[in-house]
C-alpha atoms as a PDB file:
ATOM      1  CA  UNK A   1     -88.920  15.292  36.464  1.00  0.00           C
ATOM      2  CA  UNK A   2     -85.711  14.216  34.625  1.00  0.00           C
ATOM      3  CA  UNK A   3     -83.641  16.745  36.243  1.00  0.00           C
ATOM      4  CA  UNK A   4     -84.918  16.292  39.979  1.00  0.00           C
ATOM      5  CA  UNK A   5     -84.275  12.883  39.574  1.00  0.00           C
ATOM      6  CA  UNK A   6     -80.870  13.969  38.306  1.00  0.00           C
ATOM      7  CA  UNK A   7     -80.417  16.270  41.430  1.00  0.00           C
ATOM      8  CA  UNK A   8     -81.863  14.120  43.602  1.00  0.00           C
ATOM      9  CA  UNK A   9     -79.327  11.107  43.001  1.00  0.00           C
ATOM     10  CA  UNK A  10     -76.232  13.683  43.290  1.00  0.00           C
ATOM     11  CA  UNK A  11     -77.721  15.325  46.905  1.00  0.00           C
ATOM     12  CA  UNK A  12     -77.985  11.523  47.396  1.00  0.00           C
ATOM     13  CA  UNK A  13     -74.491  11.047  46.952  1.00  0.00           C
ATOM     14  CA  UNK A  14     -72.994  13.981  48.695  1.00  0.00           C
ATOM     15  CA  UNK A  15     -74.983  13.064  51.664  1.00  0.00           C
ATOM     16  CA  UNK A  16     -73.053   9.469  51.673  1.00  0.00           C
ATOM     17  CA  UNK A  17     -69.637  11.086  51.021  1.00  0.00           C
ATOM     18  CA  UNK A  18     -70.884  13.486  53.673  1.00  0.00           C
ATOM     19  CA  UNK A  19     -71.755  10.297  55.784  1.00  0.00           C
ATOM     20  CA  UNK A  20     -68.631   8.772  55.210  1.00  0.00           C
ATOM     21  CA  UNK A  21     -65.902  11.726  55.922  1.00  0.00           C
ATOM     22  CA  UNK A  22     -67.841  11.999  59.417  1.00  0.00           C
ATOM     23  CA  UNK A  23     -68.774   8.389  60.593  1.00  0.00           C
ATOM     24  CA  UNK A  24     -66.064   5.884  58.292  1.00  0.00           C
ATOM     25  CA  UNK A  25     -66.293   3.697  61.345  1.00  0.00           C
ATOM     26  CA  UNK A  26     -69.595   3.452  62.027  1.00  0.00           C
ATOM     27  CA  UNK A  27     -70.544   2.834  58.570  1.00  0.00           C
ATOM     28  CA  UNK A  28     -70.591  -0.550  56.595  1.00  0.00           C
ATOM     29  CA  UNK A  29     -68.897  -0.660  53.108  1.00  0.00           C
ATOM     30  CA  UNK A  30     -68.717   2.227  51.187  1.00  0.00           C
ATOM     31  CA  UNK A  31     -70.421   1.231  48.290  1.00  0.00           C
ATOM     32  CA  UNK A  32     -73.454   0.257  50.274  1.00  0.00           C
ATOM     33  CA  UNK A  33     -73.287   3.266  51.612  1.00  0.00           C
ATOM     34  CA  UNK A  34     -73.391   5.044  47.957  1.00  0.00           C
ATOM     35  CA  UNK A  35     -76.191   3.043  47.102  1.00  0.00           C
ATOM     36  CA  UNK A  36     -78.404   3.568  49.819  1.00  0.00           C
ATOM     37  CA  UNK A  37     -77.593   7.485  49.649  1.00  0.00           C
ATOM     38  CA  UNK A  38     -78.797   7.519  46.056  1.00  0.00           C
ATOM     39  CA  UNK A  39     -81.521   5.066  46.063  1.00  0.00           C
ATOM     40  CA  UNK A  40     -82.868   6.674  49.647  1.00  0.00           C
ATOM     41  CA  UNK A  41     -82.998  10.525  47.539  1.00  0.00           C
ATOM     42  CA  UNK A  42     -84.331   9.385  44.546  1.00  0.00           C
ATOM     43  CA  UNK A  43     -87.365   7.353  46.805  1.00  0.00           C
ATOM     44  CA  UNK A  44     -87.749  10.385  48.545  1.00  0.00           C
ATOM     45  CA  UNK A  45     -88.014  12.493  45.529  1.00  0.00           C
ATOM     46  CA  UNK A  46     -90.371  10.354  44.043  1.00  0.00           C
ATOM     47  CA  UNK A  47     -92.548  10.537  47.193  1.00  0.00           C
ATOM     48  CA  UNK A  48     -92.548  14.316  47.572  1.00  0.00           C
ATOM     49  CA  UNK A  49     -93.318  14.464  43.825  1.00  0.00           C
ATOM     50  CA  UNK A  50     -96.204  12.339  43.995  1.00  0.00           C
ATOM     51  CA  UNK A  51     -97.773  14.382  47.143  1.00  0.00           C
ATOM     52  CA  UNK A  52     -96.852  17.594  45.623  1.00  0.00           C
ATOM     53  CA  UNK A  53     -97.443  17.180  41.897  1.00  0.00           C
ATOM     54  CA  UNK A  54     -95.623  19.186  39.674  1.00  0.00           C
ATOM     55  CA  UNK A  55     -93.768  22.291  39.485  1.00  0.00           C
ATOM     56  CA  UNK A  56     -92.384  22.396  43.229  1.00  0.00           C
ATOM     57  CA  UNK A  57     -88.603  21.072  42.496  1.00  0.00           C
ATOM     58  CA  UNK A  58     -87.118  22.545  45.583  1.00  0.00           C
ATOM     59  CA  UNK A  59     -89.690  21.068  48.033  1.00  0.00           C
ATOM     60  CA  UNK A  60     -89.367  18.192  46.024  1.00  0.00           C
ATOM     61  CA  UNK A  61     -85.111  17.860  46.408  1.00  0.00           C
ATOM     62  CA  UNK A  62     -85.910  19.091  50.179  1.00  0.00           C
ATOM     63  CA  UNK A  63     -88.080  15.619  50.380  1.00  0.00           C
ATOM     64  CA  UNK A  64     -84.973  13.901  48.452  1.00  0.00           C
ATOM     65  CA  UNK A  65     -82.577  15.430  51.037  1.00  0.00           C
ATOM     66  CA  UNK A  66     -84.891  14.132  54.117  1.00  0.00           C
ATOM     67  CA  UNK A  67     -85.346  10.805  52.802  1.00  0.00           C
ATOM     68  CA  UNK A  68     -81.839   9.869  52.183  1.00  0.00           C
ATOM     69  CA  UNK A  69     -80.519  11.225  55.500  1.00  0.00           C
ATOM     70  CA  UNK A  70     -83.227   8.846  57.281  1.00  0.00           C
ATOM     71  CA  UNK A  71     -82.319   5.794  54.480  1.00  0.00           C
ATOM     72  CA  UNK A  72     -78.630   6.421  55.690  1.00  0.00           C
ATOM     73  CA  UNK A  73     -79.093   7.181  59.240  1.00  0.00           C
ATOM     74  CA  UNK A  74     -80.646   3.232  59.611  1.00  0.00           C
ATOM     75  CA  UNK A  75     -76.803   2.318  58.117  1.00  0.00           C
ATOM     76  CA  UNK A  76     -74.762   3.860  61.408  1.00  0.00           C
ATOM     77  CA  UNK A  77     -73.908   1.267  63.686  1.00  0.00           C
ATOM     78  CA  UNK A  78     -73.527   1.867  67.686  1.00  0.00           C
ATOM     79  CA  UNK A  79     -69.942   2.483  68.528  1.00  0.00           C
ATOM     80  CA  UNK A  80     -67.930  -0.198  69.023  1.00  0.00           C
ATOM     81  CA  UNK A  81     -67.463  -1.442  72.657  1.00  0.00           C
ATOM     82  CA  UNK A  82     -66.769  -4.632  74.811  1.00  0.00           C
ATOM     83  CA  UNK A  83     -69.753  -5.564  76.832  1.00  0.00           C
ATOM     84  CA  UNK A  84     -69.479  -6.596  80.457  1.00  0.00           C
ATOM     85  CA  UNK A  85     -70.785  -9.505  81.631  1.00  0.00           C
ATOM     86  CA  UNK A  86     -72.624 -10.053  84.326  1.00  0.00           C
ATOM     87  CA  UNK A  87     -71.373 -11.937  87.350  1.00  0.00           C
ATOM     88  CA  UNK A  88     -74.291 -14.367  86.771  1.00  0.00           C
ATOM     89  CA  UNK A  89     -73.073 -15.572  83.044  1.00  0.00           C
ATOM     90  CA  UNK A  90     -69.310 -15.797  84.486  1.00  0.00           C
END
């Protein structure tokens, strides 16, 4: 369990670098960023571990992998645009 935690926090963290080379934008600060990579794969590795039990570590980094894409998916904000107004607010 030690070393899918282990794996799971450093998938965690590519996927925010990942996140942040394509989308540094669209993305708040980078070190939220890192932390919600991290803490997102290790939840999600905890969760597949606990459905799965023991002795299924890639399923169980696949879960980690899943879980932190979603955690830092809910990060990405829309692109930034100026909204019309409507003739009725002017």
């Amino acid at each position: 369990m030690i070393w899918e935690s282990f794996g799971s926090v450093v998938l965690g963290l590519a996927l925010s670098w990942a996140a942040l080379r394509s989308l540094p934008d669209r993305l708040p600060s980078v070190r939220a960023v890192f932390l919600t990579g991290a803490l997102g794969a290790l939840f999600g590795a905890y969760l597949t571990h606990s459905a799965l039990g023991t002795g299924h570590p890639v399923a169980t980094l696949a879960g980690a992998v899943f879980v932190g894409t979603v955690t830092l998916s809910l990060l990405i904000r829309p692109r930034s645009r100026r909204l019309a107004r409507s003739a009725a607010a002017q």
